[in-house]
N, C-alpha and C. Protein backbone atom coordinates (compact mmCIF):
# COMPACT_ATOMS: atom_id res chain seq x y z
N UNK A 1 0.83 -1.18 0.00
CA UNK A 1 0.00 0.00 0.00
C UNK A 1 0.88 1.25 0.00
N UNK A 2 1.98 1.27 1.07
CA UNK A 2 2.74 2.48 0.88
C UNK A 2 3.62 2.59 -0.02
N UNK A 3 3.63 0.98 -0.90
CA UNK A 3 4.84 1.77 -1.80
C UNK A 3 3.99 2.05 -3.19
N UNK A 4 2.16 1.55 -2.95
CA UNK A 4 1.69 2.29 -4.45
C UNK A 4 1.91 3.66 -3.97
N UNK A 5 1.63 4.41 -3.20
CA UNK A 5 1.24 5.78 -3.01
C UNK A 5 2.77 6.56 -2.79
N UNK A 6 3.96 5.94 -2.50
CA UNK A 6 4.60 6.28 -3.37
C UNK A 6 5.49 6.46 -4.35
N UNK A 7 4.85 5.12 -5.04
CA UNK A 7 5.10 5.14 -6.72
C UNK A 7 4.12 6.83 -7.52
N UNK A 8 3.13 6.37 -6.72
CA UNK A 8 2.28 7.75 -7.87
C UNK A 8 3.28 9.12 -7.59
N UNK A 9 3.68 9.23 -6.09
CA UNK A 9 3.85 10.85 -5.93
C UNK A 9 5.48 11.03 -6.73
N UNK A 10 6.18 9.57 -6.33
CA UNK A 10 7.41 9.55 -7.40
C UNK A 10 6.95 9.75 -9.11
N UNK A 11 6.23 9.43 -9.38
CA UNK A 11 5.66 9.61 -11.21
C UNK A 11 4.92 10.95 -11.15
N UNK A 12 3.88 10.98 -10.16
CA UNK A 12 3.59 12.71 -10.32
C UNK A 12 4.59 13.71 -10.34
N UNK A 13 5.97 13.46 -9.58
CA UNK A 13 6.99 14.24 -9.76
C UNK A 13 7.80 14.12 -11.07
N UNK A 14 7.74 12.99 -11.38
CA UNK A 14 8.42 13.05 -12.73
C UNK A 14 7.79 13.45 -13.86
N UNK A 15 6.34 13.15 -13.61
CA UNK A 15 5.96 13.81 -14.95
C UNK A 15 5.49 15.55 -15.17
N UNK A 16 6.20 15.75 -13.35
CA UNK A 16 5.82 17.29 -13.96
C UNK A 16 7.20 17.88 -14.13
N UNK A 17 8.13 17.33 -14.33
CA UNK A 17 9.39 17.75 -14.50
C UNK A 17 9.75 17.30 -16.06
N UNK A 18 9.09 16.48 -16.62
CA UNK A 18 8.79 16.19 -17.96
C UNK A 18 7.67 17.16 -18.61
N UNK A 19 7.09 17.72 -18.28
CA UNK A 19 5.84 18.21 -18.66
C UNK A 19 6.57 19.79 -19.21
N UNK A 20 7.37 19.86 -18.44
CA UNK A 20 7.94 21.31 -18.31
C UNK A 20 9.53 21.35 -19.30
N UNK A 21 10.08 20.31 -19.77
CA UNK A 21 11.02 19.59 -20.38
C UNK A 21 10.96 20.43 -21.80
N UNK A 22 9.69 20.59 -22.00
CA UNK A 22 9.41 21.61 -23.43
C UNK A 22 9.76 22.85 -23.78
N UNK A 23 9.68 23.53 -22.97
CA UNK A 23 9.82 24.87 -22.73
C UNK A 23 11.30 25.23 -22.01
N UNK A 24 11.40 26.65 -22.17
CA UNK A 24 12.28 27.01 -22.05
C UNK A 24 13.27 27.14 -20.10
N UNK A 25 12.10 26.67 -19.32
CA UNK A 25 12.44 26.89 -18.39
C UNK A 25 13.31 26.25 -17.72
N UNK A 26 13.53 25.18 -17.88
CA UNK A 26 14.06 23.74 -17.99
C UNK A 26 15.64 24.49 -17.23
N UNK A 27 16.06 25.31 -18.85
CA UNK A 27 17.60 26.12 -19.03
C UNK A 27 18.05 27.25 -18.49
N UNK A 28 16.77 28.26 -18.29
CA UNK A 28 16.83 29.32 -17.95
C UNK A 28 15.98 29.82 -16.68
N UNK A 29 15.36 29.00 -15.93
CA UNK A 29 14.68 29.53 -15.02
C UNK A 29 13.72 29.29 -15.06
N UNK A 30 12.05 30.22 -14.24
CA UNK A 30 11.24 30.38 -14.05
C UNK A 30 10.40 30.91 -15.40
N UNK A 31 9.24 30.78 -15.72
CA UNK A 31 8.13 31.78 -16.75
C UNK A 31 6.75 31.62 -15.85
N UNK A 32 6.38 32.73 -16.20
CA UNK A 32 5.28 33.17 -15.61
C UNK A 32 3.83 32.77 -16.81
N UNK A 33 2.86 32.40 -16.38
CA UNK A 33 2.01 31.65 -16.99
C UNK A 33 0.55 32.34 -16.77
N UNK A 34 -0.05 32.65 -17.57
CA UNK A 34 -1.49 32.92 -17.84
C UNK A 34 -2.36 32.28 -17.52
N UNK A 35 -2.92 31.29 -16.10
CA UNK A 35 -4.25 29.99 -16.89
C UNK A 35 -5.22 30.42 -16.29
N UNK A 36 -6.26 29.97 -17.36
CA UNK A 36 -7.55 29.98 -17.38
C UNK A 36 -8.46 29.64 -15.92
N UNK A 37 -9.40 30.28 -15.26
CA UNK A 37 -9.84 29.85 -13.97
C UNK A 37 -10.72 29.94 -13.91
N UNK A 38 -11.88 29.99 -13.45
CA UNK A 38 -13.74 30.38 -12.75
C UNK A 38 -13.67 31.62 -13.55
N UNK A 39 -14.96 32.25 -13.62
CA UNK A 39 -15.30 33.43 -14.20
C UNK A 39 -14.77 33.92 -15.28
N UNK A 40 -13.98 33.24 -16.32
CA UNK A 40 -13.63 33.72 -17.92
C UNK A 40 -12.42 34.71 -17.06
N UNK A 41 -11.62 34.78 -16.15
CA UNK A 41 -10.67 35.34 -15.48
C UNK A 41 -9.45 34.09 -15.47
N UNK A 42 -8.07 35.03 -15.00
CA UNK A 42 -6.68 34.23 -15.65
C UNK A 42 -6.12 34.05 -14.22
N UNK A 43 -5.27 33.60 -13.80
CA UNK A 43 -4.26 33.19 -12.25
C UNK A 43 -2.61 33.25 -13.35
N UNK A 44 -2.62 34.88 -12.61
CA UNK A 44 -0.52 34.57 -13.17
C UNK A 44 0.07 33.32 -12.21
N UNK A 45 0.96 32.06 -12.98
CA UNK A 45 1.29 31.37 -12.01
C UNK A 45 2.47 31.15 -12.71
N UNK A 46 3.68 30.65 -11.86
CA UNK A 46 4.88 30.30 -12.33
C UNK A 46 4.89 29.07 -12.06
N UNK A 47 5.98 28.79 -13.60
CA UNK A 47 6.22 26.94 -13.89
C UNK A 47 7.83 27.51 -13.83
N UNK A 48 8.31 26.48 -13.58
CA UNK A 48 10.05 26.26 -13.85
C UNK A 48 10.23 24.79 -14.20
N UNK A 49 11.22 24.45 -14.31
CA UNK A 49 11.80 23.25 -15.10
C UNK A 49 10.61 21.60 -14.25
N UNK A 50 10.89 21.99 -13.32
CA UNK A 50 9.71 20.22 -12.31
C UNK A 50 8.24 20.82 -12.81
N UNK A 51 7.79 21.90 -13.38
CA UNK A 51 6.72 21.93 -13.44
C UNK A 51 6.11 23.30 -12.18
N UNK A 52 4.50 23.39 -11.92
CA UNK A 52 4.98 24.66 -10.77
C UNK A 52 5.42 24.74 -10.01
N UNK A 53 5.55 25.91 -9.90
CA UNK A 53 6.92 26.68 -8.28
C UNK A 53 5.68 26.68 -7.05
N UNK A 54 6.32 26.31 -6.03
CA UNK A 54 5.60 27.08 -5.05
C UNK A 54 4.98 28.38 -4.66
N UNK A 55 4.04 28.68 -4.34
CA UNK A 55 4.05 30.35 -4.54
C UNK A 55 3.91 30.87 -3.49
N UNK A 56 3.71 32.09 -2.79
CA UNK A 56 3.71 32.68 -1.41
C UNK A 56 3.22 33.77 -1.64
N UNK A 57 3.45 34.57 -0.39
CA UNK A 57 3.06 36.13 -0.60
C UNK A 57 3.62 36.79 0.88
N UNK A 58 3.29 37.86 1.25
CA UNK A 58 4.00 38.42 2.73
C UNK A 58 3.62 37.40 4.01
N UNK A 59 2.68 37.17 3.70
CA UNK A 59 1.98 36.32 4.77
C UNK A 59 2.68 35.09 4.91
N UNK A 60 2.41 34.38 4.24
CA UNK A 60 2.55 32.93 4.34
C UNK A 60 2.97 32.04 2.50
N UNK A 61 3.53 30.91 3.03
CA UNK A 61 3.84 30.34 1.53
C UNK A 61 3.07 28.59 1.53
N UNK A 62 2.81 28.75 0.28
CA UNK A 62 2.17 27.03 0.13
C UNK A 62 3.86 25.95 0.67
N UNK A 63 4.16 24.97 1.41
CA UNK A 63 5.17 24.99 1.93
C UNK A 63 5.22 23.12 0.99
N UNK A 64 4.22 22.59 0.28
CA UNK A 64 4.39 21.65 -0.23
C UNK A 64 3.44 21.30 -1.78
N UNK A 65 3.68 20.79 -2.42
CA UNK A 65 2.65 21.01 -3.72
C UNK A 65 1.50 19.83 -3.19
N UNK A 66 0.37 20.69 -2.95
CA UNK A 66 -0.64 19.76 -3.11
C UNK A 66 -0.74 18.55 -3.75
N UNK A 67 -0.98 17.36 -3.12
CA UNK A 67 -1.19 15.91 -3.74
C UNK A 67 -2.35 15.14 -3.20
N UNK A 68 -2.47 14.42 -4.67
CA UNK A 68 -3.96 13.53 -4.54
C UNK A 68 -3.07 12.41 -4.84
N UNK A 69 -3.16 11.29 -3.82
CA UNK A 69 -2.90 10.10 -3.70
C UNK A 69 -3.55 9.00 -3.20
N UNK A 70 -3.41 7.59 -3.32
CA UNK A 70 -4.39 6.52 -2.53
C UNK A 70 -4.56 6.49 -1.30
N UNK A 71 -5.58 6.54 -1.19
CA UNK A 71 -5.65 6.32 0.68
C UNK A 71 -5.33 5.09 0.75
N UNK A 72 -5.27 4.43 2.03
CA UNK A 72 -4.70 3.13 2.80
C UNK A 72 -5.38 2.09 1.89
N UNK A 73 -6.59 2.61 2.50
CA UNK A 73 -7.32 0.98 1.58
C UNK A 73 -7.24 0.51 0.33
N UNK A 74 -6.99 1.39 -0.11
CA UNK A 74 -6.22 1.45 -1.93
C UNK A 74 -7.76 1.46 -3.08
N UNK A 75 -8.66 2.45 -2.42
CA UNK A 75 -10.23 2.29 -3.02
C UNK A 75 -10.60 4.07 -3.21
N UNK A 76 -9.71 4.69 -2.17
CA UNK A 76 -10.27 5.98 -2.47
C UNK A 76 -8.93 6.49 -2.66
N UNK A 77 -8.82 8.50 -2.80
CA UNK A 77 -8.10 8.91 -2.73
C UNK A 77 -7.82 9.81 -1.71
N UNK A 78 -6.51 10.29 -1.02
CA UNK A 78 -6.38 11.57 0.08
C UNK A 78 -6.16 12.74 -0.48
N UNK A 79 -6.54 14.19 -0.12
CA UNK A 79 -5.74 15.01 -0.48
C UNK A 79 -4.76 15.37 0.25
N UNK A 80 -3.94 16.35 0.12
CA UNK A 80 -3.45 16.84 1.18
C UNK A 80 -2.44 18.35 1.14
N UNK A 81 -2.75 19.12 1.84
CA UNK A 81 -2.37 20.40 1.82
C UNK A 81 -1.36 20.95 3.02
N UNK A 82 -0.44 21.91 2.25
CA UNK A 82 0.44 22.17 3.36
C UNK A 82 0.63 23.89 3.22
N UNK A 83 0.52 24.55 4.00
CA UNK A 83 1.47 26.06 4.40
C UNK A 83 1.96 26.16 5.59
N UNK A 84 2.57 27.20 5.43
CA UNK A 84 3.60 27.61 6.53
C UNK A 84 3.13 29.09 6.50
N UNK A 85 3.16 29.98 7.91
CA UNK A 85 3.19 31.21 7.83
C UNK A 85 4.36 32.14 8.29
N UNK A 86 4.26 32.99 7.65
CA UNK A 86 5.55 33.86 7.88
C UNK A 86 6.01 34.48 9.27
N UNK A 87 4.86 34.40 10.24
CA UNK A 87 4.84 34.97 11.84
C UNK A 87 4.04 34.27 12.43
N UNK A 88 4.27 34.65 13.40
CA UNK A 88 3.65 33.69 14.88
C UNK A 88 2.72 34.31 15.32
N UNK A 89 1.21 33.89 13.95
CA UNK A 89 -0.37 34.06 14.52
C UNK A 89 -1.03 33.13 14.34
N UNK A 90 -2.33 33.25 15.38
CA UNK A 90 -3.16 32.22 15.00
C UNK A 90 -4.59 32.72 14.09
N UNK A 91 -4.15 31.85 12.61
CA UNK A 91 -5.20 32.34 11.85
C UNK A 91 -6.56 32.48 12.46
N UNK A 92 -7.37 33.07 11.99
CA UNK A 92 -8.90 32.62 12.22
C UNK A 92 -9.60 31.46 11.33
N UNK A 93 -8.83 31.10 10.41
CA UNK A 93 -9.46 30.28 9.12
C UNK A 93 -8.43 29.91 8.36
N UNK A 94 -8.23 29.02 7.74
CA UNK A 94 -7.93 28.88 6.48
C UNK A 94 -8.84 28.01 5.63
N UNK A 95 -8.71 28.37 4.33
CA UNK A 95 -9.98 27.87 3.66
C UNK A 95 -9.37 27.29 2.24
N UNK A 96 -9.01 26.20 1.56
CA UNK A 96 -8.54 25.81 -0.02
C UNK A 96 -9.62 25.61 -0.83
N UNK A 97 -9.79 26.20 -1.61
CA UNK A 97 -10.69 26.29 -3.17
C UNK A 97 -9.94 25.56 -4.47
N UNK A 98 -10.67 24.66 -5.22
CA UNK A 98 -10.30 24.82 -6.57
C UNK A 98 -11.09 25.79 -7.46
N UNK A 99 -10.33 26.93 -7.91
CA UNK A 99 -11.17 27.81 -8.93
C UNK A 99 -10.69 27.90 -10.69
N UNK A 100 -10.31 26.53 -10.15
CA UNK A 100 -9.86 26.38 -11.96
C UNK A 100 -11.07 26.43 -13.01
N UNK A 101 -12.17 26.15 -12.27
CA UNK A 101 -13.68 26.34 -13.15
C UNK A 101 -14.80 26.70 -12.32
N UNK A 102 -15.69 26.93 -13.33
CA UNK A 102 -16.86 27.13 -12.41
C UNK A 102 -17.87 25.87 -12.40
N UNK A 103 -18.57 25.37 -11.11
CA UNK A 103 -18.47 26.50 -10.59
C UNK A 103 -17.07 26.22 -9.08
N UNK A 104 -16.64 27.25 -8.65
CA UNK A 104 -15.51 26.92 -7.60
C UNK A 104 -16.19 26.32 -6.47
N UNK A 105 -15.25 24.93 -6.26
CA UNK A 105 -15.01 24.33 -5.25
C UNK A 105 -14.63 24.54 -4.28
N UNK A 106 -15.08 24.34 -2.85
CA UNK A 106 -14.41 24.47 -1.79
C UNK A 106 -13.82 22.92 -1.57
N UNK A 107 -12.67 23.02 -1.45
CA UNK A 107 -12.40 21.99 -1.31
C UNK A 107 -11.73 21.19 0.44
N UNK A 108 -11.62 22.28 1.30
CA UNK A 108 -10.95 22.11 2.75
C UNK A 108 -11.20 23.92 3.67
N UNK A 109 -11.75 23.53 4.92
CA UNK A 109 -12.02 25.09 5.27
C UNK A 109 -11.50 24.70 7.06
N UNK A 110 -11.14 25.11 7.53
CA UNK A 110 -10.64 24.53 9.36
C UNK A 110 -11.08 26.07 9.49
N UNK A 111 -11.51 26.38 10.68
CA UNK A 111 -11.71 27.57 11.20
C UNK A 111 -12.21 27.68 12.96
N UNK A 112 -11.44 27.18 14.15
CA UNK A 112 -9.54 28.00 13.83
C UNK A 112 -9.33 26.80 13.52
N UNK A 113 -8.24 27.16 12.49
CA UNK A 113 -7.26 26.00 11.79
C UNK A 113 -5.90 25.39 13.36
N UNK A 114 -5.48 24.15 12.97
CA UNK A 114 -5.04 23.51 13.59
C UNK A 114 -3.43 23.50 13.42
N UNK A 115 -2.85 24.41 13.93
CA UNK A 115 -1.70 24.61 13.84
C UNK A 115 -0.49 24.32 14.12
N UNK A 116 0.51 23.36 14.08
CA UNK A 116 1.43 23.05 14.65
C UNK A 116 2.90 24.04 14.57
N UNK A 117 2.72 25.01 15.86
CA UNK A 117 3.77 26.48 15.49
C UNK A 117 3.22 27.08 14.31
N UNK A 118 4.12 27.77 13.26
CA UNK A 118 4.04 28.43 11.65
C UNK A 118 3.20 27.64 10.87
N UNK A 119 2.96 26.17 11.13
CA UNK A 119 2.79 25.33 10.21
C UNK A 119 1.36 25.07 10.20
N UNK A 120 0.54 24.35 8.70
CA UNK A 120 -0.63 24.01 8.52
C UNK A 120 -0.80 22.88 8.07
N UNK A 121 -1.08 21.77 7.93
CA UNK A 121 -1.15 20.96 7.35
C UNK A 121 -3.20 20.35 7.39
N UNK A 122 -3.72 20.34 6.27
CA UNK A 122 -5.13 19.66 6.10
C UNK A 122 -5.54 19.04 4.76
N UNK A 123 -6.41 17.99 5.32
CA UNK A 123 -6.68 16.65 4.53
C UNK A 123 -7.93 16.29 4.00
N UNK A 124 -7.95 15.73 3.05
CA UNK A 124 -9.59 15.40 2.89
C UNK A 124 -9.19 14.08 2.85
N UNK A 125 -9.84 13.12 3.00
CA UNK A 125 -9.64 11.11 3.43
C UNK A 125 -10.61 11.05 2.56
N UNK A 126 -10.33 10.00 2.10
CA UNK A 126 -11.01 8.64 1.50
C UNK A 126 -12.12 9.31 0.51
N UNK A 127 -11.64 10.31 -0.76
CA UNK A 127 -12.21 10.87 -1.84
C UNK A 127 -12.81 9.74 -2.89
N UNK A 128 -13.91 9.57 -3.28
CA UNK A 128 -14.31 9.06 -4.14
C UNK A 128 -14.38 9.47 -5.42
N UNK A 129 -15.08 8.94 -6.75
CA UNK A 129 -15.00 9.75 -7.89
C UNK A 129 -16.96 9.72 -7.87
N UNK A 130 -17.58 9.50 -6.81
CA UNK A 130 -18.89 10.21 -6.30
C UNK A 130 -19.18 11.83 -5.84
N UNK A 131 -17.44 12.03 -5.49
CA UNK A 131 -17.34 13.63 -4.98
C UNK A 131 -17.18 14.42 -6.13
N UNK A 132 -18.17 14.83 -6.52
CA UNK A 132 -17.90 16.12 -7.19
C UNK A 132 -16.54 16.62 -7.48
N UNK A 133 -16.03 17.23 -6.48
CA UNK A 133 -14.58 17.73 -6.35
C UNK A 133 -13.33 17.14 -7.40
N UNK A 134 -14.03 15.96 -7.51
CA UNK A 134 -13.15 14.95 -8.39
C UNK A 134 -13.53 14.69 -10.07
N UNK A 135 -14.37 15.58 -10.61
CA UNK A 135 -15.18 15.49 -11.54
C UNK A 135 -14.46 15.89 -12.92
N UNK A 136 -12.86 16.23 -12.31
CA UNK A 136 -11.63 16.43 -13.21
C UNK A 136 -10.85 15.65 -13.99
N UNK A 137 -11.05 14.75 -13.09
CA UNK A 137 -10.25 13.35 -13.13
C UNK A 137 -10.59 12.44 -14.17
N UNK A 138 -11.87 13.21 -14.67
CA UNK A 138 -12.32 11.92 -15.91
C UNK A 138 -11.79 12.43 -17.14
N UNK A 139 -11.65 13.31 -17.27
CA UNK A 139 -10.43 13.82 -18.56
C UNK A 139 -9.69 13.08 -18.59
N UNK A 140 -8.92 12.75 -20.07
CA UNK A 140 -7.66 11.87 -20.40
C UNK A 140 -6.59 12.88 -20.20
N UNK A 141 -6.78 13.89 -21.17
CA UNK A 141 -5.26 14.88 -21.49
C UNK A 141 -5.10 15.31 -20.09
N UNK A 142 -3.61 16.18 -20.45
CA UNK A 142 -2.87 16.66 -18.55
C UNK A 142 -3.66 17.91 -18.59
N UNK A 143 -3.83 17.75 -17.06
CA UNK A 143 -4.76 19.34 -16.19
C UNK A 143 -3.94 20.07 -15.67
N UNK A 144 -4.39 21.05 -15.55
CA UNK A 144 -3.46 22.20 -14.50
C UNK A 144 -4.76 22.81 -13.68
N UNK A 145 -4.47 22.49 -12.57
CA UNK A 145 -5.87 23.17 -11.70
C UNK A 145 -5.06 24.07 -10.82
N UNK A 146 -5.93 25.04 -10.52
CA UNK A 146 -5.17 26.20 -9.31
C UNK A 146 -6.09 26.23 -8.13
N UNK A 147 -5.67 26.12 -7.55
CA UNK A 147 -5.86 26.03 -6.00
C UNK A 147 -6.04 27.35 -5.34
N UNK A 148 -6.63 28.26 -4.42
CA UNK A 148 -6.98 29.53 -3.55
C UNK A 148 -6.69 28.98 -2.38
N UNK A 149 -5.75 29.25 -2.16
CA UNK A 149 -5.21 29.40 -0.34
C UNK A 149 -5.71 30.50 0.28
N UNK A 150 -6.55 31.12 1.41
CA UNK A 150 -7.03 32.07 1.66
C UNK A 150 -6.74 31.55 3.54
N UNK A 151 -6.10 32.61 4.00
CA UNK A 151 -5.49 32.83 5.48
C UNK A 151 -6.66 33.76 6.18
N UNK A 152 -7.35 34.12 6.59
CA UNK A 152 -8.01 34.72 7.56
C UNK A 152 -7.23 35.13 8.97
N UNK A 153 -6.19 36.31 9.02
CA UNK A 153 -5.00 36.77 9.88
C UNK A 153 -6.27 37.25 11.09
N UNK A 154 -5.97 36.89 12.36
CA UNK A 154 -6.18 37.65 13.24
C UNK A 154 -6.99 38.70 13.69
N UNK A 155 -6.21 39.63 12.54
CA UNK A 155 -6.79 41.33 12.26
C UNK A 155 -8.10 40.89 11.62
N UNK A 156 -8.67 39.97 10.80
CA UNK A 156 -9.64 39.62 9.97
C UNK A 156 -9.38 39.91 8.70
N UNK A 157 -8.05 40.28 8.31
CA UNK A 157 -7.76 40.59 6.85
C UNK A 157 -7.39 39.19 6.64
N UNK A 158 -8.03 38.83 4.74
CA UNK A 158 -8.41 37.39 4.05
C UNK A 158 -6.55 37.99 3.60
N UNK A 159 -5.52 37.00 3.41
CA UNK A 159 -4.37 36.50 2.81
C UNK A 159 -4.69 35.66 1.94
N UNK A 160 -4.03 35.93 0.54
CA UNK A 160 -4.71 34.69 -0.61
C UNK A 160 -3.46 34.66 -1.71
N UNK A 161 -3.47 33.15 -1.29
CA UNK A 161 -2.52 32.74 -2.41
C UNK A 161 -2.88 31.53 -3.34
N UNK A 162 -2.62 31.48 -4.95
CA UNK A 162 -3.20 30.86 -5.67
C UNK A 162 -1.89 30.00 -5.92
N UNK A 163 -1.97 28.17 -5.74
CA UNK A 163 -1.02 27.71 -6.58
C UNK A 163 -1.62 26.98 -7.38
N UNK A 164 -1.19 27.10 -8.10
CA UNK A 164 -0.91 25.77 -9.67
C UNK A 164 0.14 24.64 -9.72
N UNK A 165 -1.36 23.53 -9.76
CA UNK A 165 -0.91 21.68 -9.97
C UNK A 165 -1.12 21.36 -11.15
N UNK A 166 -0.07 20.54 -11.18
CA UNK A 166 -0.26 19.66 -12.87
C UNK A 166 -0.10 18.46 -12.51
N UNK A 167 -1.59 18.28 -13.01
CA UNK A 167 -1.70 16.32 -13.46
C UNK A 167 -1.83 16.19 -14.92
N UNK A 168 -0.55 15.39 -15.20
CA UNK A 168 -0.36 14.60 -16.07
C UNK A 168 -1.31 13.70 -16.96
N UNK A 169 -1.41 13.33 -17.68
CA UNK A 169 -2.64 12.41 -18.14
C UNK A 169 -2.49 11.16 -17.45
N UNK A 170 -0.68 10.55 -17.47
CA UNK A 170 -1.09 9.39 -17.14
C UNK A 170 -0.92 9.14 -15.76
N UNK A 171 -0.83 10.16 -14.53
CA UNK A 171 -0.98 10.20 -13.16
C UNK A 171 -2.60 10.51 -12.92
N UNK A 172 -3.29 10.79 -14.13
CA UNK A 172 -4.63 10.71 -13.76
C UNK A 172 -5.04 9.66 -14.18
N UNK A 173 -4.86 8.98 -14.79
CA UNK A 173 -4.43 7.07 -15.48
C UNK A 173 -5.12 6.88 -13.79
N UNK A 174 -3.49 6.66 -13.40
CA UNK A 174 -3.34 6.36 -12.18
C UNK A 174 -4.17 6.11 -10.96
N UNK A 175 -4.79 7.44 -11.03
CA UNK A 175 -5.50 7.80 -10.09
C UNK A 175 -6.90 6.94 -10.10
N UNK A 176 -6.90 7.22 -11.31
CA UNK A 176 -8.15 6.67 -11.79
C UNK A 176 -8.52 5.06 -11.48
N UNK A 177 -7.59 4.50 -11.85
CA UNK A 177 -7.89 3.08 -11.53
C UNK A 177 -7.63 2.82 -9.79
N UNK A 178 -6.99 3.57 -8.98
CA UNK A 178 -7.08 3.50 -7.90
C UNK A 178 -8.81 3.19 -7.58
N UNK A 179 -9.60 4.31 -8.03
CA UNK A 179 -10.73 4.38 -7.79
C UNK A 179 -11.58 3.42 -8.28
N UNK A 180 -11.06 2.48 -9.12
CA UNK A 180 -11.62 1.63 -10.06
C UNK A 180 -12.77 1.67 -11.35
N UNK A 181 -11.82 2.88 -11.70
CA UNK A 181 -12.28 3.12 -13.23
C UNK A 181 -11.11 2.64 -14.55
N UNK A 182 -11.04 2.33 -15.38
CA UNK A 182 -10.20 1.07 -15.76
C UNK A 182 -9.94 2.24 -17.26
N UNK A 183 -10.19 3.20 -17.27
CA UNK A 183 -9.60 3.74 -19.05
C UNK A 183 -9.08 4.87 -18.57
């Protein structure tokens, strides 16, 4: 069981470091990227050579790339999300969205979030392809979904940071038959 889950996150890493193999970033760095999201509106996001960068802002930074992998039983999938914040508060919220379409997903909300020091870490268990949320996954070609990190500081000012994931076609293969869908 632990070494399917991680075989996928080893191939999800490789194929976003292949994915990105095309372009110029590979040689020279970072490019900044245009994609498409909810409301006929764009998310600037940066790719570099593995595929996207982590992104941040004053507040706080996404501290791991979001991953969808098998849960234990090897029938559903986990998500799982990570930030870190830049100072020593306790949010009022944090909340993750997919707004790669409409209509946007909430996909994880803790409020007060569960903090270990700077750190965040939250999960969704045992995802089906009954959840909505997952209604991506039936596409063949590779996705790029962006994610809304939104911090709720203290003061009550919302902190929001957008990253961008790439699944591969055939890590959504993958995924897929986890769930036991077979094409």
């Amino acid at each position: 069981m632990r070494a399917t889950r991680t075989l996928l996150l080893t191939l999800g890493s490789l194929a976003g470091l292949l994915a990105g193999c095309s372009s110029n970033p590979i040689l020279g760095g970072n490019t900044t990227v245009l994609v498409p999201i909810a409301g006929g509106q764009t998310a600037r996001m940066t790719f570099g050579g593995g595929g996207p960068v982590l992104e941040q802002n004053a507040d706080f930074k996404v501290a791991s790339m979001p991953t969808l992998a098998p849960s234990r039983d090897r029938k559903h999938v986990d998500y799982d999300f990570q930030i870190e914040l830049k100072r020593d508060v306790l949010p009022r919220s944090i909340t993750v969205e997919d707004i790669s379409e409409d209509p946007i997903q909430t996909l994880l909300e803790q409020a007060p979030p569960a903090m270990q020091g700077r750190k965040w870490r939250g999960q969704i268990l045992k995802m089906d392809m009954s959840d909505k949320r997952l209604g991506w996954l039936t596409s063949l070609d590779d996705t790029v979904r962006v994610l809304r990190f939104t911090v709720v500081l203290p003061d009550g000012r919302a902190s929001v940071v957008n990253q961008a994931v790439s699944y591969p076609g055939m890590l959504k293969a993958l995924i897929r038959r986890t769930l036991g869908l077979n094409y």
